[in-house]
C-alpha atoms as a PDB file:
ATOM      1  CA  UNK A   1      29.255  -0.469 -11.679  1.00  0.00           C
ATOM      2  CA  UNK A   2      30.034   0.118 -15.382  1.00  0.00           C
ATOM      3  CA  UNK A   3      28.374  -3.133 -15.876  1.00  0.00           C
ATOM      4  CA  UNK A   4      25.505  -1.623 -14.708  1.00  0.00           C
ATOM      5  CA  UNK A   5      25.280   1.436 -16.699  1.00  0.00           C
ATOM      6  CA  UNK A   6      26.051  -0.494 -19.750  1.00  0.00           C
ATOM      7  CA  UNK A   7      22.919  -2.257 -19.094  1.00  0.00           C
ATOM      8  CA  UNK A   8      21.073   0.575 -18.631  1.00  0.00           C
ATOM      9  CA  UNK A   9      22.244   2.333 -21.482  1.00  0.00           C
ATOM     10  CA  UNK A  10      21.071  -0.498 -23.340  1.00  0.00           C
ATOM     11  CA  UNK A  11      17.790  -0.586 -21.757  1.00  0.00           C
ATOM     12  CA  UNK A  12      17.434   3.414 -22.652  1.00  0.00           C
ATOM     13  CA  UNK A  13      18.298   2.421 -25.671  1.00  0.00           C
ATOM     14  CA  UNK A  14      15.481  -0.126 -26.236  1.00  0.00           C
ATOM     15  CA  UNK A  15      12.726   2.543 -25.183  1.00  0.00           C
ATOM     16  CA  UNK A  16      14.314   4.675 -27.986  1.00  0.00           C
ATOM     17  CA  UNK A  17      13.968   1.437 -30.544  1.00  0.00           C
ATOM     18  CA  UNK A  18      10.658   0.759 -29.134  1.00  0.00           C
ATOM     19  CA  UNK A  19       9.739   4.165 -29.490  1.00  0.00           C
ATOM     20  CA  UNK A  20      10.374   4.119 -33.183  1.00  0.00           C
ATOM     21  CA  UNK A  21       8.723   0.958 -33.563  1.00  0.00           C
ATOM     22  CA  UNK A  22       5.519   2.269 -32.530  1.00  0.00           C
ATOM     23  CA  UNK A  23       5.951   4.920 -34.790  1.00  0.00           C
ATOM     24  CA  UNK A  24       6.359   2.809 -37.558  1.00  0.00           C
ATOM     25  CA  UNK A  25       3.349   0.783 -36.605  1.00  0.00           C
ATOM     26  CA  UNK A  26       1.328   3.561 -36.471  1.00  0.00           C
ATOM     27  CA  UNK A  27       2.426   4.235 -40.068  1.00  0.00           C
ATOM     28  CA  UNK A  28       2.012   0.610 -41.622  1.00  0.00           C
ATOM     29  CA  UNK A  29       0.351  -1.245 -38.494  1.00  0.00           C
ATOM     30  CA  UNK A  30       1.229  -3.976 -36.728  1.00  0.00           C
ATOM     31  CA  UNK A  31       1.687  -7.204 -38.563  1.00  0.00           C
ATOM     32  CA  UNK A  32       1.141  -9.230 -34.948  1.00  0.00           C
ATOM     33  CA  UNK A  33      -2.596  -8.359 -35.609  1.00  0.00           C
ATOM     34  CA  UNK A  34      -2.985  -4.567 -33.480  1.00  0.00           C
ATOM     35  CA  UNK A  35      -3.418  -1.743 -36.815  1.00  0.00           C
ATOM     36  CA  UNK A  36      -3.721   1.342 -35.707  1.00  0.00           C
ATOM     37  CA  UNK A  37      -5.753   3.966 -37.545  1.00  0.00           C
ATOM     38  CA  UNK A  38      -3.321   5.804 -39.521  1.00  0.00           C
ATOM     39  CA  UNK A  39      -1.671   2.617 -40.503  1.00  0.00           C
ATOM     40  CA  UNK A  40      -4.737   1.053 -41.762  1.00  0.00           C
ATOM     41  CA  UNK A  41      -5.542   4.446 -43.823  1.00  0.00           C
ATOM     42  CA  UNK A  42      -2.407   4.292 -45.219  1.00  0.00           C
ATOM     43  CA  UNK A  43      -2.830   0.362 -46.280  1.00  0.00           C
ATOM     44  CA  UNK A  44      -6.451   1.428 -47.601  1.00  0.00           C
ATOM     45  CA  UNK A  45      -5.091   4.374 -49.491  1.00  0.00           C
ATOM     46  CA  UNK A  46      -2.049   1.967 -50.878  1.00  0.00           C
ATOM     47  CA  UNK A  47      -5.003  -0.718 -51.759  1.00  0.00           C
ATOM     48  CA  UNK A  48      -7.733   2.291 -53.254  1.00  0.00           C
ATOM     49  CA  UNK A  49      -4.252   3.507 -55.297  1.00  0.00           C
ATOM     50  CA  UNK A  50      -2.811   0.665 -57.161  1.00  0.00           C
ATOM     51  CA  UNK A  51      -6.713  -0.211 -57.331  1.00  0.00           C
ATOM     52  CA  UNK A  52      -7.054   2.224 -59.622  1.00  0.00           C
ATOM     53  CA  UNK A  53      -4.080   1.547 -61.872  1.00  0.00           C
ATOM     54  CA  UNK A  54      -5.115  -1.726 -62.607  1.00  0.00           C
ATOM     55  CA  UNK A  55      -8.310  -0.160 -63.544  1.00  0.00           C
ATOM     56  CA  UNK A  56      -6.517   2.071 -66.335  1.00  0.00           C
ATOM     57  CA  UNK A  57      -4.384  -0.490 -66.873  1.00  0.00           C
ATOM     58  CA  UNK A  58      -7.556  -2.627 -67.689  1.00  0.00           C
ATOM     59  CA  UNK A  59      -8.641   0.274 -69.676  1.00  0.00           C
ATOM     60  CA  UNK A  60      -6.279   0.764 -71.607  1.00  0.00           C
ATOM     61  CA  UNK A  61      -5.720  -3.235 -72.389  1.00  0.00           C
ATOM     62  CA  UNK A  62      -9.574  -3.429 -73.654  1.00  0.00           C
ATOM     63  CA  UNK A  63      -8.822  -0.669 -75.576  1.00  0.00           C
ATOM     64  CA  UNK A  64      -5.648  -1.931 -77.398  1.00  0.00           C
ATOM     65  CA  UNK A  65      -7.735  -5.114 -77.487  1.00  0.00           C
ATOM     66  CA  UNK A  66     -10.511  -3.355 -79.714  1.00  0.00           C
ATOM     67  CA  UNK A  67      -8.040  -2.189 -82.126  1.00  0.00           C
ATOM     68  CA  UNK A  68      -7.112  -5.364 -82.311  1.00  0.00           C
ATOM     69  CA  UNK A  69     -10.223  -7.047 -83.267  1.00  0.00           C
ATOM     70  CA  UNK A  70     -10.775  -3.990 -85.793  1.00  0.00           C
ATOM     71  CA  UNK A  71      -7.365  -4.670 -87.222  1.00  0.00           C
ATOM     72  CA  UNK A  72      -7.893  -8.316 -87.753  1.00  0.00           C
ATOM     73  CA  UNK A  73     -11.179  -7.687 -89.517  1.00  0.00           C
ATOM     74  CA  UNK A  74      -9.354  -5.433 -91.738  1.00  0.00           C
ATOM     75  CA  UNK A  75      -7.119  -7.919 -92.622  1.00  0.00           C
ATOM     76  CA  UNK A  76      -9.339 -10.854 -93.060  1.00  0.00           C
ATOM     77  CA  UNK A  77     -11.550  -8.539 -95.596  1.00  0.00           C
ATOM     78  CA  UNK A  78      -8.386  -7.886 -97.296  1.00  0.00           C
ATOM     79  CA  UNK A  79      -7.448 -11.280 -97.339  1.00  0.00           C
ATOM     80  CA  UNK A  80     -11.006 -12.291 -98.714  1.00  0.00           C
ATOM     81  CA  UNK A  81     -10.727 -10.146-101.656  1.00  0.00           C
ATOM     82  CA  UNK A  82      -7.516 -11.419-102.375  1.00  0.00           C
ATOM     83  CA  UNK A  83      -8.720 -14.182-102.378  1.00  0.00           C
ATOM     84  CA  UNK A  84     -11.218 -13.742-104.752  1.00  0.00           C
ATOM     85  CA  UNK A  85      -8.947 -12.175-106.891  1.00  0.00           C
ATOM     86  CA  UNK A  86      -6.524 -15.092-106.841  1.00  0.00           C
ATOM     87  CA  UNK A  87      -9.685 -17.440-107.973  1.00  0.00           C
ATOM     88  CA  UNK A  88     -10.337 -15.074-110.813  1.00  0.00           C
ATOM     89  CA  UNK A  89      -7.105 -15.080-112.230  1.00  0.00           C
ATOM     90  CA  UNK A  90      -6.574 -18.892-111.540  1.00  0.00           C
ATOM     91  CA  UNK A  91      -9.692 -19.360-114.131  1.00  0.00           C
ATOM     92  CA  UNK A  92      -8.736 -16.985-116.437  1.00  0.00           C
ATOM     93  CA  UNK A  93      -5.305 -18.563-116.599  1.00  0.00           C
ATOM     94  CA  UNK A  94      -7.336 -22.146-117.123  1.00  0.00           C
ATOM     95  CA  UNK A  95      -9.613 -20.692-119.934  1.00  0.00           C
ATOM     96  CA  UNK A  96      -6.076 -19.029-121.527  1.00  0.00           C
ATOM     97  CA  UNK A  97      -4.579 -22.238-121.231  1.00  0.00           C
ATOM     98  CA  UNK A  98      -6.975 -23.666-123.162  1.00  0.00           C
ATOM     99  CA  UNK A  99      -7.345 -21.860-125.876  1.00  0.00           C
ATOM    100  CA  UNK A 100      -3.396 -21.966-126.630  1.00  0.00           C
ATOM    101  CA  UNK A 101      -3.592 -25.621-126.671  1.00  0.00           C
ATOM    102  CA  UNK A 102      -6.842 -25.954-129.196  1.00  0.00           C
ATOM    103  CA  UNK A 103      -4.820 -22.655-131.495  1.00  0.00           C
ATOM    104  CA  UNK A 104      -1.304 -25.006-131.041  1.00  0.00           C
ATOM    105  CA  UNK A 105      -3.780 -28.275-131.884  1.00  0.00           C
ATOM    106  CA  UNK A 106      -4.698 -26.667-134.862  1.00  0.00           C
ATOM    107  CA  UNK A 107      -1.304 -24.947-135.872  1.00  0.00           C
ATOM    108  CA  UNK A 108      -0.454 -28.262-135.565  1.00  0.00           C
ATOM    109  CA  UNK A 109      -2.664 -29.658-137.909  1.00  0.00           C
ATOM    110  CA  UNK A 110      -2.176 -27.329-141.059  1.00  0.00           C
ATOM    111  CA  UNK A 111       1.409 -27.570-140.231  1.00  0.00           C
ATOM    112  CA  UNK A 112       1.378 -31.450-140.954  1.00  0.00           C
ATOM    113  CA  UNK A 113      -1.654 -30.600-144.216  1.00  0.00           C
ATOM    114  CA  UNK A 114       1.696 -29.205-145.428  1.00  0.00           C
ATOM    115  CA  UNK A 115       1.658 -26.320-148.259  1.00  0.00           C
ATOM    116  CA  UNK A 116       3.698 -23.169-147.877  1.00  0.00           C
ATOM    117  CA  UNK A 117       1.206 -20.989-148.953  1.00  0.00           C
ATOM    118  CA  UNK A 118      -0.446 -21.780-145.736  1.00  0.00           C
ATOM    119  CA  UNK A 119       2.675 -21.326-143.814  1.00  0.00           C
ATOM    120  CA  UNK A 120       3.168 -17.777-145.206  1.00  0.00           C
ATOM    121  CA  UNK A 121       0.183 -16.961-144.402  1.00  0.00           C
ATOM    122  CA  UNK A 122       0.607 -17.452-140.743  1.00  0.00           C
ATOM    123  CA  UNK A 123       3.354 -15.938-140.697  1.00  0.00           C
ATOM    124  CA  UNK A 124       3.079 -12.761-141.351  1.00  0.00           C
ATOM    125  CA  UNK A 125      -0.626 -13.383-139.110  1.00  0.00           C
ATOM    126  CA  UNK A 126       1.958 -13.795-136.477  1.00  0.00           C
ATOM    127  CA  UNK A 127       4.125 -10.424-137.485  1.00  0.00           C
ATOM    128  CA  UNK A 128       0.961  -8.809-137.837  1.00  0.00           C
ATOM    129  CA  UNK A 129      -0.152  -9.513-134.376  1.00  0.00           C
ATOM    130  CA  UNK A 130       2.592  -8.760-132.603  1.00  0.00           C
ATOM    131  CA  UNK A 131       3.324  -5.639-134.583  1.00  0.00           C
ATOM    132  CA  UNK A 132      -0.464  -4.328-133.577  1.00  0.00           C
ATOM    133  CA  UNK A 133       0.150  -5.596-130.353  1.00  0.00           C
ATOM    134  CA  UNK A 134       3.713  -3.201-130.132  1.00  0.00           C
ATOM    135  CA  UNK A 135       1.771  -0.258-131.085  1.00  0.00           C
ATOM    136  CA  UNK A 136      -0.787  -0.583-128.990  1.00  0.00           C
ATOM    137  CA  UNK A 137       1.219  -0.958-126.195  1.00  0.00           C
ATOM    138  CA  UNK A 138       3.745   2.417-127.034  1.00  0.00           C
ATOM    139  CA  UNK A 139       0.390   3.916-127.945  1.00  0.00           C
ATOM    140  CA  UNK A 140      -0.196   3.885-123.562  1.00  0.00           C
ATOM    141  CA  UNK A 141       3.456   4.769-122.572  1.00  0.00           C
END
């Protein structure tokens, strides 16, 4: 006899599970295939939900996405006038180059025409210079 009630305890218990169970499936439906209505309103609410957080998400990505692109045309105008910049200098540096060699070409050539009247004279061309130069510079700071 206890055998039996065990088994019947049991079964009692198994209406009580299966109770439950249907409960839950009439949360978050059946996955064998039967939804009922309140689970599939909860699954459409679930889907309509995180629908709409990808959306901001989206949002928000085309958004960061535009600053972006604004950003990085920023920087490529900034880069372009650098650049143009960097050209300038690079033929103004040429063109100085230039003329110190043809003023050291010529230095050169009075130097070897010899006399040191000539040689005094650029000398103090060279103080002279570099004193006006001093000035002018204190003169600003």
């Amino acid at each position: 006899m206890k055998f039996g009630k065990q088994i019947l305890a049991r079964s009692n218990g198994m209406a009580t599970y299966r109770g439950s169970m249907s409960q839950r499936n009439d949360l978050f439906g059946n996955r064998a295939g039967g939804n009922s209505g309140a689970g599939v309103a909860y699954a459409e609410a679930t889907r309509n939900m995180m629908e709409e957080e990808n959306n901001r998400q989206t949002d928000l990505l085309g958004e960061r996405v535009s600053q972006l692109k604004e950003l990085s045309i920023q920087i490529n105008g900034v880069v372009n006038e650098d650049n143009k910049l960097l050209d300038g200098m690079g033929s103004t540096f040429g063109q100085t180059n230039q003329l110190m060699n043809k003023t050291l070409k010529n230095l050169q050539v009075m130097i070897d025409k010899g006399g040191s009247k000539h040689m005094c004279y650029l000398i103090l061309f060279v103080v002279a210079v570099f004193l006006v130069l001093y000035f002018m510079l204190m003169g600003r700071g």
